[in-house]
PDB file of N, CA and C in Angstrom:
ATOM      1  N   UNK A   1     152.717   0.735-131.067  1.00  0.00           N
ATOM      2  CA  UNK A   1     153.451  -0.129-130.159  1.00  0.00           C
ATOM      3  C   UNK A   1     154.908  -0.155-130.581  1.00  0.00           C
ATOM      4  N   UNK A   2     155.644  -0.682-129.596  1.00  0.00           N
ATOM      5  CA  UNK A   2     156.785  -0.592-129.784  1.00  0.00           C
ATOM      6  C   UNK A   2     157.650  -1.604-128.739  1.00  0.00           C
ATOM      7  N   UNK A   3     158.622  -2.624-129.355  1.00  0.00           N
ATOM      8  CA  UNK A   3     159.451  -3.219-128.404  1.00  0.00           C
ATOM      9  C   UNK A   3     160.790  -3.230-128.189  1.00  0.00           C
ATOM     10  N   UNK A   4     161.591  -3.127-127.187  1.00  0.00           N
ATOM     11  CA  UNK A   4     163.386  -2.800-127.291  1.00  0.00           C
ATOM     12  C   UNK A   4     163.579  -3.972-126.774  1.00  0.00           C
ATOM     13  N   UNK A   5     164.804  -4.299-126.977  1.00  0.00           N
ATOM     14  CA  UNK A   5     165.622  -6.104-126.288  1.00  0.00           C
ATOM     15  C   UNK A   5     166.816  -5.105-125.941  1.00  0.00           C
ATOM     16  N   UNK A   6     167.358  -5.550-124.547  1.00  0.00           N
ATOM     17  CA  UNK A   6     168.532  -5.664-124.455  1.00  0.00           C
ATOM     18  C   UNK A   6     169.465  -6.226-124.271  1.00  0.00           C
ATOM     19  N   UNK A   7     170.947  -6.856-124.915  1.00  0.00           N
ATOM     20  CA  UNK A   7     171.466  -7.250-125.109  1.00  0.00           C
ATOM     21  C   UNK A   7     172.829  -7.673-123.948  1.00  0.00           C
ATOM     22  N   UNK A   8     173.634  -8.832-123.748  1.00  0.00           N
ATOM     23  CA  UNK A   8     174.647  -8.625-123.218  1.00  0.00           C
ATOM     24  C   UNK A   8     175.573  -9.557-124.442  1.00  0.00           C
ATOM     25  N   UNK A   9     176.479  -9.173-125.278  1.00  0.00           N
ATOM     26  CA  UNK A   9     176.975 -10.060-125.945  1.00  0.00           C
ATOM     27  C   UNK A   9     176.566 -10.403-127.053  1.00  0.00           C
ATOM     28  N   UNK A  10     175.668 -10.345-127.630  1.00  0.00           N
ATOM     29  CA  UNK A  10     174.561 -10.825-128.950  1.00  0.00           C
ATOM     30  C   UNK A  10     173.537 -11.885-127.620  1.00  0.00           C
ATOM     31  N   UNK A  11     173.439 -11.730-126.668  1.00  0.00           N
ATOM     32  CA  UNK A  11     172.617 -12.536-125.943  1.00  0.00           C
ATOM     33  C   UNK A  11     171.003 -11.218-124.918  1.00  0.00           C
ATOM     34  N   UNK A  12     169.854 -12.169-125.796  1.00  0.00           N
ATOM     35  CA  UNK A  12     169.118 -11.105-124.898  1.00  0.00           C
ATOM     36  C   UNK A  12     168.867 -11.397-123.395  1.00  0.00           C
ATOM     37  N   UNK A  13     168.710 -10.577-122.665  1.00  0.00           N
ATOM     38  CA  UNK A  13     168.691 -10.602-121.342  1.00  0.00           C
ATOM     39  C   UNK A  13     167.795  -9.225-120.627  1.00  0.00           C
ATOM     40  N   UNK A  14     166.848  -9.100-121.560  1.00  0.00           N
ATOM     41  CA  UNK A  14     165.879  -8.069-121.291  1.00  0.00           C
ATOM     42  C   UNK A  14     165.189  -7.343-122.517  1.00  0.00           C
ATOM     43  N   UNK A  15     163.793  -7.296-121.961  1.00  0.00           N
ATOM     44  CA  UNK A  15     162.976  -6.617-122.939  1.00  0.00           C
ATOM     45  C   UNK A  15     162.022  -5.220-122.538  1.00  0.00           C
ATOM     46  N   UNK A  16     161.589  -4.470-123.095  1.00  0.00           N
ATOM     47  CA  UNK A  16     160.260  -3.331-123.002  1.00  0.00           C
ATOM     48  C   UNK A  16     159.627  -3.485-123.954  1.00  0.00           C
ATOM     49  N   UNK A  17     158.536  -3.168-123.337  1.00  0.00           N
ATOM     50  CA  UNK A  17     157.175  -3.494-125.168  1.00  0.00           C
ATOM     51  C   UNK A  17     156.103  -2.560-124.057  1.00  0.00           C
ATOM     52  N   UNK A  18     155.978  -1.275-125.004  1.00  0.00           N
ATOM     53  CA  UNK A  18     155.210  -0.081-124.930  1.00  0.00           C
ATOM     54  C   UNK A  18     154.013  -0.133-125.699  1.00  0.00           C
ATOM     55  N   UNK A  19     152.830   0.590-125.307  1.00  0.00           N
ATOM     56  CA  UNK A  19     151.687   0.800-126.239  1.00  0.00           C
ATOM     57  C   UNK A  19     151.698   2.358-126.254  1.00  0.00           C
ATOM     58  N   UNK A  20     151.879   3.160-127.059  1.00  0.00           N
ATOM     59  CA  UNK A  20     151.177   4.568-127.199  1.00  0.00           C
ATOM     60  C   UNK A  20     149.738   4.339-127.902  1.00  0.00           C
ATOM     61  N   UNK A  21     148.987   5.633-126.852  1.00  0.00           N
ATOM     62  CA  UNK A  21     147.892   5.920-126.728  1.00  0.00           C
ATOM     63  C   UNK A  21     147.293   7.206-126.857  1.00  0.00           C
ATOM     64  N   UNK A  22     146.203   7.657-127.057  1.00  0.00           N
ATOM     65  CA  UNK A  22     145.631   9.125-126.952  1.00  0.00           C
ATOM     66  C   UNK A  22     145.175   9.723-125.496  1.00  0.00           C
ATOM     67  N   UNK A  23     145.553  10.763-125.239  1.00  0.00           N
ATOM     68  CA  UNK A  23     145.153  11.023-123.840  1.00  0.00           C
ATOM     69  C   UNK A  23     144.470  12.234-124.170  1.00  0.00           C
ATOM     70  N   UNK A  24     143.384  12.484-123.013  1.00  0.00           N
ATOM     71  CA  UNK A  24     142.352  13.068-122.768  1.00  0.00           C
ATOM     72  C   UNK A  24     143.152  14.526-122.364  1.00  0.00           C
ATOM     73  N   UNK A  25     144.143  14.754-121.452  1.00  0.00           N
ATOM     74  CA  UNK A  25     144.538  15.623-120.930  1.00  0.00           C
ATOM     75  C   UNK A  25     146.036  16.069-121.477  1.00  0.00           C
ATOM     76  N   UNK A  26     146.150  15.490-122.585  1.00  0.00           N
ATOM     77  CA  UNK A  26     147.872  16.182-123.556  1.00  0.00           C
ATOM     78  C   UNK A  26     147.834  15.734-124.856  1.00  0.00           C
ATOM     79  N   UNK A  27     148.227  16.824-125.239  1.00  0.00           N
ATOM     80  CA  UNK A  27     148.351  17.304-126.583  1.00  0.00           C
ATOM     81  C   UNK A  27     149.274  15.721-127.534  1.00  0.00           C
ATOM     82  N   UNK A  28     150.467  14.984-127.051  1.00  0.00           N
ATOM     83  CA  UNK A  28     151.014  14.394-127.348  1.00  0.00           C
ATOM     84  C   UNK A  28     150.142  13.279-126.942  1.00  0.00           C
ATOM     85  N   UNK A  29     150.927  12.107-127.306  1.00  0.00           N
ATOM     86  CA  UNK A  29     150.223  10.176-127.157  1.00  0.00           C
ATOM     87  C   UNK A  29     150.888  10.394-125.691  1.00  0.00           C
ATOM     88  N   UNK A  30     150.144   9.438-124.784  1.00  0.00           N
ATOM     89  CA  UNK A  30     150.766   8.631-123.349  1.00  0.00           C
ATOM     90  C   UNK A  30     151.662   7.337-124.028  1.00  0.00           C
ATOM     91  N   UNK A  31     152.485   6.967-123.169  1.00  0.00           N
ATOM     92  CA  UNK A  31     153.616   5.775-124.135  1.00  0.00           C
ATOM     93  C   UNK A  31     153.296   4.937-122.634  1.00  0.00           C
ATOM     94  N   UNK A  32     152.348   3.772-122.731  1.00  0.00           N
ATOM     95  CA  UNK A  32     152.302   3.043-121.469  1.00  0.00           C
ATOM     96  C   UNK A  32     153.213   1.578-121.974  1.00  0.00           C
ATOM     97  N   UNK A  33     154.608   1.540-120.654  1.00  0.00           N
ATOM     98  CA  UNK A  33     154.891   0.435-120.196  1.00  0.00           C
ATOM     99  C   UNK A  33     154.557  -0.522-120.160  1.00  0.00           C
ATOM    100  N   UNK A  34     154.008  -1.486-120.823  1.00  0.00           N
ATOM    101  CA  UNK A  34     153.350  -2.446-120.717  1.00  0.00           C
ATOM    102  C   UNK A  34     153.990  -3.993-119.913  1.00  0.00           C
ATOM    103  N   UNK A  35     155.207  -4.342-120.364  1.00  0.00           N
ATOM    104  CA  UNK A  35     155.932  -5.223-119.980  1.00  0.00           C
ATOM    105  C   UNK A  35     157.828  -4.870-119.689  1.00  0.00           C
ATOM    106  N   UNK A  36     158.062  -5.188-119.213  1.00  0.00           N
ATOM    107  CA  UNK A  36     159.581  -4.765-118.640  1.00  0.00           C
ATOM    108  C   UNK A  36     160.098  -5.543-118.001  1.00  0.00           C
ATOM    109  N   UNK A  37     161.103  -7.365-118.361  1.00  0.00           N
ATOM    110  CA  UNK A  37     161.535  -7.968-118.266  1.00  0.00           C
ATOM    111  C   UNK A  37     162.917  -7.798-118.312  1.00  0.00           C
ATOM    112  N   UNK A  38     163.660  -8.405-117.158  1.00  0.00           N
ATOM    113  CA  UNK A  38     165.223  -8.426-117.434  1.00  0.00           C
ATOM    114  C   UNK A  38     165.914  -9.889-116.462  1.00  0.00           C
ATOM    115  N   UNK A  39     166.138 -10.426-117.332  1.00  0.00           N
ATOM    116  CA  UNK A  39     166.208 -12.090-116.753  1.00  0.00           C
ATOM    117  C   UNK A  39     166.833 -12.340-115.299  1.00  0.00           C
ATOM    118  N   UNK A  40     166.854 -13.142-114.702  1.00  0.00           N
ATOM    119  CA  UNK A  40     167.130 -12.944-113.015  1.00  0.00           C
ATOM    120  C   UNK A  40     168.946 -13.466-113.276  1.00  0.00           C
ATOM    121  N   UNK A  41     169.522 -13.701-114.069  1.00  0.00           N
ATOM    122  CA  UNK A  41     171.276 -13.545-113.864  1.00  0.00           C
ATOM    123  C   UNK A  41     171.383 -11.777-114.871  1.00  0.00           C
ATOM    124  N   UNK A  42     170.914 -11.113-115.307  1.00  0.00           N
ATOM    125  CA  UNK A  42     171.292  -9.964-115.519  1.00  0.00           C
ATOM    126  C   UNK A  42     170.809  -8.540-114.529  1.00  0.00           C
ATOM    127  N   UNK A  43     169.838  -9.360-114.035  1.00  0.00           N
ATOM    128  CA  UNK A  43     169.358  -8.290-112.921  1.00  0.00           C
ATOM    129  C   UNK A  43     170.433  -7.445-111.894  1.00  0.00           C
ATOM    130  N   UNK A  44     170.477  -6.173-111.416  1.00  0.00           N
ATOM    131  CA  UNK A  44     171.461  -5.699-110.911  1.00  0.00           C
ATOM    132  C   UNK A  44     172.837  -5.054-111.750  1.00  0.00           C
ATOM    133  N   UNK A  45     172.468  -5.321-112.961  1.00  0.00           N
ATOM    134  CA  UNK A  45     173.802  -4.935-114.140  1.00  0.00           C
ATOM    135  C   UNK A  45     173.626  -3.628-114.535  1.00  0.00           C
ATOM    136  N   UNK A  46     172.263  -3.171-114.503  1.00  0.00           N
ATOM    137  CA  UNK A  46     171.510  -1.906-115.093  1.00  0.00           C
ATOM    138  C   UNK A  46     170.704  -1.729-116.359  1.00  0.00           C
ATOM    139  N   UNK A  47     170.675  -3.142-116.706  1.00  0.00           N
ATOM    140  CA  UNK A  47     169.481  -3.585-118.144  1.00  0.00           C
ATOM    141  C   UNK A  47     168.754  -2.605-117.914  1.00  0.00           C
ATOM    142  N   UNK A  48     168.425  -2.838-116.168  1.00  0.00           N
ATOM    143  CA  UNK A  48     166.828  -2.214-116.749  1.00  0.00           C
ATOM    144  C   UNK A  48     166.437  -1.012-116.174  1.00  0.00           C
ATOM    145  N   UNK A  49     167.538  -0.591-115.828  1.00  0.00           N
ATOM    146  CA  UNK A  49     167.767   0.915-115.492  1.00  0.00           C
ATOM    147  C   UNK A  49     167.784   1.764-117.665  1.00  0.00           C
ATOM    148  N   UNK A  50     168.341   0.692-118.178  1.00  0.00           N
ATOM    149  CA  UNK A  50     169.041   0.967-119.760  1.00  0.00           C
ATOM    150  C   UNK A  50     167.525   0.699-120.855  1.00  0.00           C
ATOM    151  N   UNK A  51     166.708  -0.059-119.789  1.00  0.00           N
ATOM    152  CA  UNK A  51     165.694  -0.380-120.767  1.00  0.00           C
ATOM    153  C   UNK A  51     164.613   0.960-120.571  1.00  0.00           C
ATOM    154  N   UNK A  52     164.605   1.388-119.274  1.00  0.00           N
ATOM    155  CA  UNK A  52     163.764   2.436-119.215  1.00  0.00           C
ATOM    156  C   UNK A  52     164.264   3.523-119.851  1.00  0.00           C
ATOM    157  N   UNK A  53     165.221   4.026-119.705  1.00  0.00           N
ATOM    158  CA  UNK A  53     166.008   5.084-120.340  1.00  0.00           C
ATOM    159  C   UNK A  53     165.591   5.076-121.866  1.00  0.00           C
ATOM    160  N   UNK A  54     165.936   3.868-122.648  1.00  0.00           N
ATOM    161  CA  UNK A  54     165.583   4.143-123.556  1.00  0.00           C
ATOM    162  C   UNK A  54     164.384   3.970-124.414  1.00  0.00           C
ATOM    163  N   UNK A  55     163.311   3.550-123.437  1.00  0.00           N
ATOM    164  CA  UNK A  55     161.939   3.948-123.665  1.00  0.00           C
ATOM    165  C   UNK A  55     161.644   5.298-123.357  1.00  0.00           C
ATOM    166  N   UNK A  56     161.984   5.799-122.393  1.00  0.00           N
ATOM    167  CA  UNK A  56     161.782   7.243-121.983  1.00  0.00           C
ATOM    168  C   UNK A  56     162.748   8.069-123.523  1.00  0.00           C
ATOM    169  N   UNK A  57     163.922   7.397-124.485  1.00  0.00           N
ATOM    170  CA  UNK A  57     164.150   8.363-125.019  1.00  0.00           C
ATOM    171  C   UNK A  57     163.240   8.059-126.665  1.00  0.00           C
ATOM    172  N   UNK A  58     162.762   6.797-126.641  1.00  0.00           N
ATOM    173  CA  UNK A  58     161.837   6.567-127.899  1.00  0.00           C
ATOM    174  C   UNK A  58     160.906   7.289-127.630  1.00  0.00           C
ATOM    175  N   UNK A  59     159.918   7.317-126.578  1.00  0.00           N
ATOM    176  CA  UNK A  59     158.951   7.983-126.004  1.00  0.00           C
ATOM    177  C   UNK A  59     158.895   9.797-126.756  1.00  0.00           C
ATOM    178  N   UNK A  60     160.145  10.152-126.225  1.00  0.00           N
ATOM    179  CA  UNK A  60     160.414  11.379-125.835  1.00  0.00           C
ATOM    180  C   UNK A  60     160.151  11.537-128.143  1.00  0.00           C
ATOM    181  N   UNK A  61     160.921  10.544-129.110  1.00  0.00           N
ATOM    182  CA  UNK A  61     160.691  10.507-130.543  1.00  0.00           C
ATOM    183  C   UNK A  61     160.140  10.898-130.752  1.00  0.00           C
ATOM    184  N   UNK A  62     158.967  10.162-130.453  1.00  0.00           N
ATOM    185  CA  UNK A  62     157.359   9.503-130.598  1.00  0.00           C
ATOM    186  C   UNK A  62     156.155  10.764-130.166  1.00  0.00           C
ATOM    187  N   UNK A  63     156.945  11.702-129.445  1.00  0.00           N
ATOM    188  CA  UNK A  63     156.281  12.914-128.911  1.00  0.00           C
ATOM    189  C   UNK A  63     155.151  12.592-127.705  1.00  0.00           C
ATOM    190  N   UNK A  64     155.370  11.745-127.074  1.00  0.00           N
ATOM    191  CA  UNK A  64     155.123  11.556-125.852  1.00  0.00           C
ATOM    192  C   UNK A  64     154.628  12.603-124.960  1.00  0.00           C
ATOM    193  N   UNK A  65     153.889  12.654-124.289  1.00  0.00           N
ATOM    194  CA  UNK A  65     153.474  13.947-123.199  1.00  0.00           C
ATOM    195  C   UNK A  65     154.058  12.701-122.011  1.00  0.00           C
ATOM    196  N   UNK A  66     153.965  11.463-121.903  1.00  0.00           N
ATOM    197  CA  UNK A  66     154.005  10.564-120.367  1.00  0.00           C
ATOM    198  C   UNK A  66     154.167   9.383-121.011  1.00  0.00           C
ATOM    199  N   UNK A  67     154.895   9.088-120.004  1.00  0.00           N
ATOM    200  CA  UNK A  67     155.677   7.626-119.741  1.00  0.00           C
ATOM    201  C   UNK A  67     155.347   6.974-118.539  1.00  0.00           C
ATOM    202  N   UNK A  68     154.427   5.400-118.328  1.00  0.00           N
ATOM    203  CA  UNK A  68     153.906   5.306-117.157  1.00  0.00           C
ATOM    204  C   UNK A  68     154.031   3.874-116.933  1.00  0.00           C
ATOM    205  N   UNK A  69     153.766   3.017-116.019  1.00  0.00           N
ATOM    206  CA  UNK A  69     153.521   1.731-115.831  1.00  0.00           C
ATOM    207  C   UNK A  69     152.714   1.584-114.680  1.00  0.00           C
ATOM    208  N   UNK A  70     152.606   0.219-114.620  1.00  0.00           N
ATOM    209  CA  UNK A  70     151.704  -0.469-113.191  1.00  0.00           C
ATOM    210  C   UNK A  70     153.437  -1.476-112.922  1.00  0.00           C
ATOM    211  N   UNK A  71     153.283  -1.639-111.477  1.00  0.00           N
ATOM    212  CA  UNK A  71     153.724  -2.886-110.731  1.00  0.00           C
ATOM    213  C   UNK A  71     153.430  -2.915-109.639  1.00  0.00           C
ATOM    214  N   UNK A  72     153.413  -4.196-109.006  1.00  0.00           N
ATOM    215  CA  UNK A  72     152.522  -4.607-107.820  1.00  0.00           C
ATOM    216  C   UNK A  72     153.301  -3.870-106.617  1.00  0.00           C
ATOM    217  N   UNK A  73     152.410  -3.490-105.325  1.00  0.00           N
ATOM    218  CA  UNK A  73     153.077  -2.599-104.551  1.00  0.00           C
ATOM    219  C   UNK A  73     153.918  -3.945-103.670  1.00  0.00           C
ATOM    220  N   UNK A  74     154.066  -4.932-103.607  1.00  0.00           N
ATOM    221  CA  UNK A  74     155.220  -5.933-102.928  1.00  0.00           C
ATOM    222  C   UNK A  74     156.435  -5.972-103.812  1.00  0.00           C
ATOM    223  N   UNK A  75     155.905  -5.731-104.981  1.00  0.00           N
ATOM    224  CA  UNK A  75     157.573  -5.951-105.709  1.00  0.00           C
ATOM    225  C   UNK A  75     158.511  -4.764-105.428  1.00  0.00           C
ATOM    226  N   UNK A  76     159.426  -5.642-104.312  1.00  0.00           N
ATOM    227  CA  UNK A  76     160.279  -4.664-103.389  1.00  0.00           C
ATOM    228  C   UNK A  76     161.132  -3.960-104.529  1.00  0.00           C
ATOM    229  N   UNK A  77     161.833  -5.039-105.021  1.00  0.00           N
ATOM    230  CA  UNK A  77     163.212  -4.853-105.856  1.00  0.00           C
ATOM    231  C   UNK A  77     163.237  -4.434-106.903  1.00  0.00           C
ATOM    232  N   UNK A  78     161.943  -4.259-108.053  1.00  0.00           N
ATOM    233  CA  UNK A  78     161.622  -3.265-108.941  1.00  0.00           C
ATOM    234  C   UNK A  78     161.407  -2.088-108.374  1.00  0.00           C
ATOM    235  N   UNK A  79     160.785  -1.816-107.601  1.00  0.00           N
ATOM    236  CA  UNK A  79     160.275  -0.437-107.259  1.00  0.00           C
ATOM    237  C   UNK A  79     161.880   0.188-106.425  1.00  0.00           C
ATOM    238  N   UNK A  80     162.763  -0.593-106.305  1.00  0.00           N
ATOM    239  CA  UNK A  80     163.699   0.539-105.576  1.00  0.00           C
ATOM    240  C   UNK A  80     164.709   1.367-107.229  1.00  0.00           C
ATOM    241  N   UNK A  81     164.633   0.265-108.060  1.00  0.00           N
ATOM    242  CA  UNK A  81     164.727   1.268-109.326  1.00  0.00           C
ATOM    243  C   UNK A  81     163.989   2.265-109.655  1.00  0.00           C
ATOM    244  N   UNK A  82     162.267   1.314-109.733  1.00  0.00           N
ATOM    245  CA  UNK A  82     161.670   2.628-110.281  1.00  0.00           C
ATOM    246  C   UNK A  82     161.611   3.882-109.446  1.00  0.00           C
ATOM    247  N   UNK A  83     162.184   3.563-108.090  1.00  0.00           N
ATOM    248  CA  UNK A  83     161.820   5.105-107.338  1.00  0.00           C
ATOM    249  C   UNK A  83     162.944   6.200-107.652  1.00  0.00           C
ATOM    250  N   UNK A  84     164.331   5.249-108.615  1.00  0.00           N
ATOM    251  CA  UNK A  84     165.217   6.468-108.936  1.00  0.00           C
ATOM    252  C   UNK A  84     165.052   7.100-110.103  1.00  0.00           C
ATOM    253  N   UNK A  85     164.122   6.262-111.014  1.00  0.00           N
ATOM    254  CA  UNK A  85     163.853   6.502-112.372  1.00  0.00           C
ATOM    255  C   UNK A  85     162.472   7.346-113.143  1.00  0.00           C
ATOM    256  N   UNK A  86     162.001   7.239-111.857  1.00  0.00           N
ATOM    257  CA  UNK A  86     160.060   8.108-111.691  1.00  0.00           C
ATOM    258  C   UNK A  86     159.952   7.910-110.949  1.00  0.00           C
ATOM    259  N   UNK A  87     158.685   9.344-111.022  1.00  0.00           N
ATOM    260  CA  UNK A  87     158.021   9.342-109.576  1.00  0.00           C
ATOM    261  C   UNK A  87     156.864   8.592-109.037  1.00  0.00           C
ATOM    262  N   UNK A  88     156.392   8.355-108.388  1.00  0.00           N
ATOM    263  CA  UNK A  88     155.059   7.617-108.170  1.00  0.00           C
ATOM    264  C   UNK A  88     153.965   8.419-107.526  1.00  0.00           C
ATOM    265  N   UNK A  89     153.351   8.404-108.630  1.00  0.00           N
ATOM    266  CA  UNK A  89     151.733   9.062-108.719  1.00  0.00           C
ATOM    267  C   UNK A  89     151.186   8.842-107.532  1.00  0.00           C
ATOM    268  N   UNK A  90     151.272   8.075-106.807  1.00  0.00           N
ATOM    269  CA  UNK A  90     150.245   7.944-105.723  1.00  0.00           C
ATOM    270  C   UNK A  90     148.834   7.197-106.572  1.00  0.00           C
ATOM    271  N   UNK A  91     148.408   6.882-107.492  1.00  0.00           N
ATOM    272  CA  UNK A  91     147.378   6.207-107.856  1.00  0.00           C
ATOM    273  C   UNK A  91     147.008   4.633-107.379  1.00  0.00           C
ATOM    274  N   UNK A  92     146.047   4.116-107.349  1.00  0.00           N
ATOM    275  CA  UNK A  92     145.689   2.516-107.073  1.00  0.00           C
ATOM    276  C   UNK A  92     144.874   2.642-108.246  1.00  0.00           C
ATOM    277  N   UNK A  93     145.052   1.163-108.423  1.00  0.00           N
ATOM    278  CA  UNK A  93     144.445   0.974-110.055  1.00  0.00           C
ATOM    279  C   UNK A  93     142.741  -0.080-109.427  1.00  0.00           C
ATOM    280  N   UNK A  94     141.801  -0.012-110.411  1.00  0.00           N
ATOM    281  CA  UNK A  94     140.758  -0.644-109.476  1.00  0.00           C
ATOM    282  C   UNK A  94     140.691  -1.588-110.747  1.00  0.00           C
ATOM    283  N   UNK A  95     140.095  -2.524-111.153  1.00  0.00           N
ATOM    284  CA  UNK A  95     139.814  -3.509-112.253  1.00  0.00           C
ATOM    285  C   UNK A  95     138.882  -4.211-112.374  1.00  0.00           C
ATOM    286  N   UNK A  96     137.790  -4.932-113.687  1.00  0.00           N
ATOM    287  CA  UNK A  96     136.931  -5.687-112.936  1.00  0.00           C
ATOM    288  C   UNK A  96     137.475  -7.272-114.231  1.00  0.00           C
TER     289      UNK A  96
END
């Protein structure tokens, strides 16, 4: 596991906290997204354009084969980041 804060000032205003895992289908760990917070007055600044980036470049450390998350398909205003930042699998997640 692994967690980044990001900062404006010595003030945090965003976090990532990753789990790497073993995957069935790559040679390297999967690095799953787990949480990805960026407080609602820093939102729009690029925290969290800055927080993915640099999970994708710990990831990339860590020898990563994939970098992935879940978020709900209504959350408009995350997903217009994540659609510049990854692609979307097309998957639905089922749960019990």
């Amino acid at each position: 596991m692994f967690a980044l804060v990001a900062d404006i000032d010595g003030e945090p205003i965003g976090l990532a906290q990753c789990v790497l895992h073993p995957a069935t289908w790559a040679v390297g760990p999967y690095c799953y997204l787990e949480d990805l917070y960026v407080a609602p007055q820093a939102r729009g600044t690029g925290a969290g354009r800055a927080l993915i980036e640099a999970v994708y470049a710990r990831a990339d450390e860590m020898g990563a084969a994939r970098v992935y998350w879940l978020t709900h398909e209504g959350n408009a205003t995350a997903r217009q980041l994540y659609d510049r930042v990854a692609k979307h699998a097309g998957f639905i997640q089922y749960r019990r």
